[in-house]
Protein backbone atom coordinates (compact mmCIF):
# COMPACT_ATOMS: atom_id res chain seq x y z
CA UNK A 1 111.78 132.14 127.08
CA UNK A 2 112.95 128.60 126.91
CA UNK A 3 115.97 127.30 128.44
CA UNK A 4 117.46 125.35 124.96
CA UNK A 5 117.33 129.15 123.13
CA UNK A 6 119.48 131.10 126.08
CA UNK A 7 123.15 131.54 125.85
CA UNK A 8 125.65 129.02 127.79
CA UNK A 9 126.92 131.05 130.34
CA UNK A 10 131.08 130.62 130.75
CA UNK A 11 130.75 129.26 133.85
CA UNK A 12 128.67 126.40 132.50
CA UNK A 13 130.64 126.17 129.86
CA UNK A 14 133.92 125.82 132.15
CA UNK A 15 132.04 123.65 134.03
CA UNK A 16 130.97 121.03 131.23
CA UNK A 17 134.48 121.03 130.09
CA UNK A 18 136.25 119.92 133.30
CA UNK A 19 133.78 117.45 133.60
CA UNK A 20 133.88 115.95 130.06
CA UNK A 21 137.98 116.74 130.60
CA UNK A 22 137.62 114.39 133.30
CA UNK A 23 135.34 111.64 132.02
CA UNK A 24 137.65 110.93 129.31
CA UNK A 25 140.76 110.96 131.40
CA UNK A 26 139.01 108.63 133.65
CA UNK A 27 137.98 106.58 130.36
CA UNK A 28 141.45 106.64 129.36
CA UNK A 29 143.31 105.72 132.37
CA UNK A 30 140.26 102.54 132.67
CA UNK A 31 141.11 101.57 129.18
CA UNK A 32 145.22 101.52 129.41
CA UNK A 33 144.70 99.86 132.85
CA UNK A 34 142.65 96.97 131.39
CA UNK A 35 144.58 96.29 128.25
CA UNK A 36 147.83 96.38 130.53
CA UNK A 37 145.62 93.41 132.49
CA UNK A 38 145.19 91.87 128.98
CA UNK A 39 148.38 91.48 127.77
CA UNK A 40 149.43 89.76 131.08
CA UNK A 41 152.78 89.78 133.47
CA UNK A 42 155.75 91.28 132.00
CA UNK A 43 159.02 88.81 131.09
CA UNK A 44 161.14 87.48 134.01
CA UNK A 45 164.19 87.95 134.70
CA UNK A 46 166.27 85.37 136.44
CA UNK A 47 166.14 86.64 139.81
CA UNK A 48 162.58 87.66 140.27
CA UNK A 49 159.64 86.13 141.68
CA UNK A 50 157.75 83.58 139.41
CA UNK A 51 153.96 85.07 138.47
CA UNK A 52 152.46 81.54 137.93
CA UNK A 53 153.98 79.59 141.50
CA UNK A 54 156.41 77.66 139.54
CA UNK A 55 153.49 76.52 137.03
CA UNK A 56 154.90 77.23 133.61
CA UNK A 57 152.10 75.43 131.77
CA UNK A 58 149.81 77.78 130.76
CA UNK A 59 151.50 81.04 131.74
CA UNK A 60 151.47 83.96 129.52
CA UNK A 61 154.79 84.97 130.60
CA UNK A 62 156.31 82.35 129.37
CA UNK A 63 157.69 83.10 125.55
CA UNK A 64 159.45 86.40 127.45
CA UNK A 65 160.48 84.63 130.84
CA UNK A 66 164.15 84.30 131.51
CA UNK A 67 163.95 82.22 135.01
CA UNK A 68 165.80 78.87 134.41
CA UNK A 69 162.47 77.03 134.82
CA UNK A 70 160.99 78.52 132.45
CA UNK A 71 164.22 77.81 129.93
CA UNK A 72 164.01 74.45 130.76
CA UNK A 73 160.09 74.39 130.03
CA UNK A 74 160.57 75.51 126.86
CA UNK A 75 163.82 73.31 125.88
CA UNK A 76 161.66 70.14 127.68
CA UNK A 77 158.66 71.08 125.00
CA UNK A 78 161.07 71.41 122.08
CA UNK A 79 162.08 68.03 122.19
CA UNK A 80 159.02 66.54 123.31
């Protein structure tokens, strides 16, 4: 008899779930972490460590960033 026309055992059965379980989990947890590494560092606040070494040109932390440097930045690019 052919294989395709025989009943899935529940073992197999078990077994293709966990894995497909697993692939998507593993799809899912890729997915969040790369769109987390899309959207770029979180906002500052005053007392942390600067993502960009002090370069606020160009950061993508910078709308959301409350270090003074990066207030000044902003107020410098207002008036200029």
């Amino acid at each position: 008899m052919n294989e395709s026309h025989e009943p899935r055992g529940r073992r197999r059965l078990l077994s293709d779930l966990l894995r497909y379980g697993a692939l998507g989990l593993l799809g899912f947890v890729g997915g969040h972490l790369f769109a987390r590494t899309q959207r770029g560092p979180g906002p500052l606040h005053p007392d942390e460590k600067c993502v960009s070494r002090g370069l606020c040109r160009g950061c993508r932390a910078l709308n959301g960033c409350r270090s003074p440097q990066a207030e000044l930045f902003r107020q410098a690019r207002k008036e200029g």
